[in-house]
N, C-alpha and C. Protein backbone atom coordinates (compact mmCIF):
# COMPACT_ATOMS: atom_id res chain seq x y z
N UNK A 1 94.29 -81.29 86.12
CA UNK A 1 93.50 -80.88 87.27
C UNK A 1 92.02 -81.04 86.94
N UNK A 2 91.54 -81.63 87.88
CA UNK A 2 89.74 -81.67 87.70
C UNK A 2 89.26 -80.49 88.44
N UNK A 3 88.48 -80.30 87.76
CA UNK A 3 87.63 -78.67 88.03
C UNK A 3 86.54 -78.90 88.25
N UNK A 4 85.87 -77.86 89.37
CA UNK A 4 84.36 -78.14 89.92
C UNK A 4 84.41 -78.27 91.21
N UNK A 5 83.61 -77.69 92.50
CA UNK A 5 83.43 -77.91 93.45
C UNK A 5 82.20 -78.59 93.76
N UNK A 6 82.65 -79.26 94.93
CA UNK A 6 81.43 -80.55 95.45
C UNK A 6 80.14 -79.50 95.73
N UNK A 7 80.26 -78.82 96.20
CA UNK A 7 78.63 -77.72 96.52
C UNK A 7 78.57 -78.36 97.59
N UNK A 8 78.54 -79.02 98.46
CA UNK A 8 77.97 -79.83 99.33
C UNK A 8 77.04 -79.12 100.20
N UNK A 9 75.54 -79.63 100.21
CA UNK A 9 74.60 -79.07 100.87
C UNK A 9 73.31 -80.28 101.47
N UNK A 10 73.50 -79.70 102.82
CA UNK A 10 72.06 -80.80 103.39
C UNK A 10 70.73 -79.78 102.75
N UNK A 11 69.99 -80.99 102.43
CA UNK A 11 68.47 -81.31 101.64
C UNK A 11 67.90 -82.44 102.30
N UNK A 12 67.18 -81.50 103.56
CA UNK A 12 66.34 -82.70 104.24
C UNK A 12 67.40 -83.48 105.25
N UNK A 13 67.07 -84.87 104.82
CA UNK A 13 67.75 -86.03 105.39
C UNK A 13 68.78 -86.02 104.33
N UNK A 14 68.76 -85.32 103.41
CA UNK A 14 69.86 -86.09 101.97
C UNK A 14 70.77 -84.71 101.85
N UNK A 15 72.23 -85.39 101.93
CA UNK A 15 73.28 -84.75 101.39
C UNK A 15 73.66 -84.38 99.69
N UNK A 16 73.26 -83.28 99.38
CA UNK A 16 73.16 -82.83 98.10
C UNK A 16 74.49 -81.93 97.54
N UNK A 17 75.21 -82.97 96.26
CA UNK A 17 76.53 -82.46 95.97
C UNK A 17 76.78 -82.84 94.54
N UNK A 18 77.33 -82.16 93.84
CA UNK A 18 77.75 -81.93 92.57
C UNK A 18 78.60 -83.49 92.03
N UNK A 19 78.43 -83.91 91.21
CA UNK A 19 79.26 -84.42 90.49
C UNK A 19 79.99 -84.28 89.91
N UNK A 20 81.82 -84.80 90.33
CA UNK A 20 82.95 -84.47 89.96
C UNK A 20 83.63 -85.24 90.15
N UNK A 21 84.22 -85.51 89.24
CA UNK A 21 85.26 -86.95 88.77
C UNK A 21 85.91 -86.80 87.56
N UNK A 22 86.37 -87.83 87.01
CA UNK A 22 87.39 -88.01 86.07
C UNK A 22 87.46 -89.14 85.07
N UNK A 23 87.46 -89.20 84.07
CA UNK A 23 87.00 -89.77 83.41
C UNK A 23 88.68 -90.44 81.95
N UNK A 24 89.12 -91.52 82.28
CA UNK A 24 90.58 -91.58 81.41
C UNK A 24 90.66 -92.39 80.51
N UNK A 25 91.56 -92.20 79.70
CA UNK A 25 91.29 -93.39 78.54
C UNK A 25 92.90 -93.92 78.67
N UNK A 26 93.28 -95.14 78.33
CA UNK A 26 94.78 -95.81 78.62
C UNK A 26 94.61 -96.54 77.53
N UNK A 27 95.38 -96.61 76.44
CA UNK A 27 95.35 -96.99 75.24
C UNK A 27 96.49 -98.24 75.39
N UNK A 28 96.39 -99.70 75.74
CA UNK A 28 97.07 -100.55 76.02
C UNK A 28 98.18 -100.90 74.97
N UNK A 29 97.81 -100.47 73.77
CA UNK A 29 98.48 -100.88 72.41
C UNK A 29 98.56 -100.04 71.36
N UNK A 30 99.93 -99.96 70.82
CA UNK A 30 99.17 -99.16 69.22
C UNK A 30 98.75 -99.67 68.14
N UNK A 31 98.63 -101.06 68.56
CA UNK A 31 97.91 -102.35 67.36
C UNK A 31 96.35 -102.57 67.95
N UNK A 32 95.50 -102.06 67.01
CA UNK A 32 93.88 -101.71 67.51
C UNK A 32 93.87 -103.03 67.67
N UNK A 33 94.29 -104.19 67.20
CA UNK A 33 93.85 -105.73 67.38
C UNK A 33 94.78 -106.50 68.60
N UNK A 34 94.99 -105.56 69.03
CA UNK A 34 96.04 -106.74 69.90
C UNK A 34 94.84 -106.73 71.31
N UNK A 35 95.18 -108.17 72.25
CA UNK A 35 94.27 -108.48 72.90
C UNK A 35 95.29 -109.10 74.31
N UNK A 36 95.02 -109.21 75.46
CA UNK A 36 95.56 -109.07 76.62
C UNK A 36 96.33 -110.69 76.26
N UNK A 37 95.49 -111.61 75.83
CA UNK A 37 96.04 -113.02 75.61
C UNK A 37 97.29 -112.68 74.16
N UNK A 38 97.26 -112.05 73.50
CA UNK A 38 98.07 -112.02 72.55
C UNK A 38 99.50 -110.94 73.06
N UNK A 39 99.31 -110.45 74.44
CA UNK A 39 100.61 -109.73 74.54
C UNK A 39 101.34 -110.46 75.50
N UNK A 40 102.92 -110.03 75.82
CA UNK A 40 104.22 -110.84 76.45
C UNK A 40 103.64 -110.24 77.83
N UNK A 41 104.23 -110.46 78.94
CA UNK A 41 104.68 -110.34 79.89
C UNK A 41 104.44 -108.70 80.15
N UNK A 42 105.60 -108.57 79.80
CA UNK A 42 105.85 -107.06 79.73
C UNK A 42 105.19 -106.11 79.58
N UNK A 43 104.53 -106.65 78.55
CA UNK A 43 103.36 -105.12 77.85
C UNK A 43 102.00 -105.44 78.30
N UNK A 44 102.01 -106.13 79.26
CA UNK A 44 100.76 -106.23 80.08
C UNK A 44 100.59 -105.68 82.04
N UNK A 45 102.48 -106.29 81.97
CA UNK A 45 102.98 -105.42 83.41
C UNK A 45 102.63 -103.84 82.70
N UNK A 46 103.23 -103.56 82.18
CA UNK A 46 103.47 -101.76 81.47
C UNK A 46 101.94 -101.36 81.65
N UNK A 47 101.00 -102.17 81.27
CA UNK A 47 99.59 -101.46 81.27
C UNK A 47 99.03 -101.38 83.06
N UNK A 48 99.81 -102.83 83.59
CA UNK A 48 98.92 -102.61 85.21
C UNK A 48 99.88 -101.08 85.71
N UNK A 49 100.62 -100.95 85.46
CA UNK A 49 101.87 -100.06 85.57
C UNK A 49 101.04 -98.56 85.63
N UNK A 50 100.22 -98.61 84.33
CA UNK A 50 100.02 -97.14 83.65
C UNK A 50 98.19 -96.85 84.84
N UNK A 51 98.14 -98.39 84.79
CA UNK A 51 96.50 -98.11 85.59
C UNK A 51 96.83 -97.52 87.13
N UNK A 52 98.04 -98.23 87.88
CA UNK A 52 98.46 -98.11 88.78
C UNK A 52 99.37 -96.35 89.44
N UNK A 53 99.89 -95.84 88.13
CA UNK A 53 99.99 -94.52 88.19
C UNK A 53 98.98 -93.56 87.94
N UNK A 54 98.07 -93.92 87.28
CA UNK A 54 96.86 -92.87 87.38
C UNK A 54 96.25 -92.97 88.20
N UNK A 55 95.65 -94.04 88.89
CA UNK A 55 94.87 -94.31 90.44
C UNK A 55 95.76 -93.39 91.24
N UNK A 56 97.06 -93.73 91.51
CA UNK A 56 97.86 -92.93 92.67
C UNK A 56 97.58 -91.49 91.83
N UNK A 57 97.30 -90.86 90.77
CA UNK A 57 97.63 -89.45 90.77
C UNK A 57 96.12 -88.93 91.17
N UNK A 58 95.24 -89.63 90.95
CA UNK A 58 93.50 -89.62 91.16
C UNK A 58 93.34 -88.96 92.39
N UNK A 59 94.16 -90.38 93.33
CA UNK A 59 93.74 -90.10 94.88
C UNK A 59 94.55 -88.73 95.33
N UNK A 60 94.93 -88.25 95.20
CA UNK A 60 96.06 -87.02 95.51
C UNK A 60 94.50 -86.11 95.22
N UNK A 61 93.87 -85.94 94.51
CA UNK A 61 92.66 -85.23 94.49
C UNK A 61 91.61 -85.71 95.76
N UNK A 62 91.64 -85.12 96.61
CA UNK A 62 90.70 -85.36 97.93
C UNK A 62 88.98 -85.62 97.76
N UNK A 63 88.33 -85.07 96.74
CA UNK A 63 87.13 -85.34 96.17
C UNK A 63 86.98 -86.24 95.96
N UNK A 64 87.58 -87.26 95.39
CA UNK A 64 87.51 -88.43 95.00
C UNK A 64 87.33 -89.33 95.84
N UNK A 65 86.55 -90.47 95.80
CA UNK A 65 86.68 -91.43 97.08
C UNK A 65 86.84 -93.03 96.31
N UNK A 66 86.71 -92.96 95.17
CA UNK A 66 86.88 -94.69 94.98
C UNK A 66 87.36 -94.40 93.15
N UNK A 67 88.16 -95.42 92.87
CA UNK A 67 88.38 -95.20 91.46
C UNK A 67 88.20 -97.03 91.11
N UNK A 68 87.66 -96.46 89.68
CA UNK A 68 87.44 -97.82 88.83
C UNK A 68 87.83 -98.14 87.74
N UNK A 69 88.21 -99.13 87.82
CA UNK A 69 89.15 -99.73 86.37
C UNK A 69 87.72 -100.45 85.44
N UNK A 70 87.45 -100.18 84.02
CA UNK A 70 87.18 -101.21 83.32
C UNK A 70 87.20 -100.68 81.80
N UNK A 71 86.86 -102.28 81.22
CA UNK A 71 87.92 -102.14 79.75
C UNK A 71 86.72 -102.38 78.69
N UNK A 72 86.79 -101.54 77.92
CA UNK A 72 85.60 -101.92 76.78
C UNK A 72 86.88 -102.90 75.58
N UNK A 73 85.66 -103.61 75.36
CA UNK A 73 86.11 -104.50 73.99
C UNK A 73 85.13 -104.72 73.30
N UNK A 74 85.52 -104.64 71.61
CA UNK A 74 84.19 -105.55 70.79
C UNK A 74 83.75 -104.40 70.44
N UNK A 75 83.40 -104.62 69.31
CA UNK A 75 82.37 -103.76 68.50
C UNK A 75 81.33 -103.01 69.39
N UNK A 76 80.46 -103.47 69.76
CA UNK A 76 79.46 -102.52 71.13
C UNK A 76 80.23 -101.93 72.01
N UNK A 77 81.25 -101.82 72.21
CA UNK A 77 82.21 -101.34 72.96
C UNK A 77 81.88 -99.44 73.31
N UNK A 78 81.39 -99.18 74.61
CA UNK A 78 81.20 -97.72 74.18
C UNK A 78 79.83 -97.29 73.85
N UNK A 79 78.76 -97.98 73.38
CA UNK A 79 77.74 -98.05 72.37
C UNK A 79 76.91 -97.68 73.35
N UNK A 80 75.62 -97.45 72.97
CA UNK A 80 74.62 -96.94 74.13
C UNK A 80 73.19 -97.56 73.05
N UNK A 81 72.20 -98.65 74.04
CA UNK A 81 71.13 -98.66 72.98
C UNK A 81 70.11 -98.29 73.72
């Protein structure tokens, strides 16, 4: 369950509201080196699979209005400069 209410409040012309979302990690492999070109069929369906059940459990939360998929790779991966 995500916790936190939107606050939602007019400010002016501007709609003023809390930030609340969700934030997931989907671990595609238990081989830190394996790479989308190096897996079968299968274990790449299994991952659209796993992205595709967390989106549907996301939206069931009404706060939410858009969800996004993306994938860090590579050493900078994550990194902040």
């Amino acid at each position: 369950m995500i916790e936190g209410d939107l606050g939602r409040a007019g400010l002016g012309i501007y709609d003023h509201m809390n930030g609340v979302g969700a934030h997931e990690v989907i671990i595609e492999s238990p081989k830190h080196e394996d790479t989308l070109a190096h897996m079968n069929i299968k274990q790449i369906e299994d991952i659209f699979w796993a992205f595709r059940d967390r989106i549907i459990d996301l939206q069931r939360d009404k706060r939410f209005r858009f969800s996004l998929i993306f994938k860090n790779e590579g050493d900078a991966a994550g990194a902040s400069t």
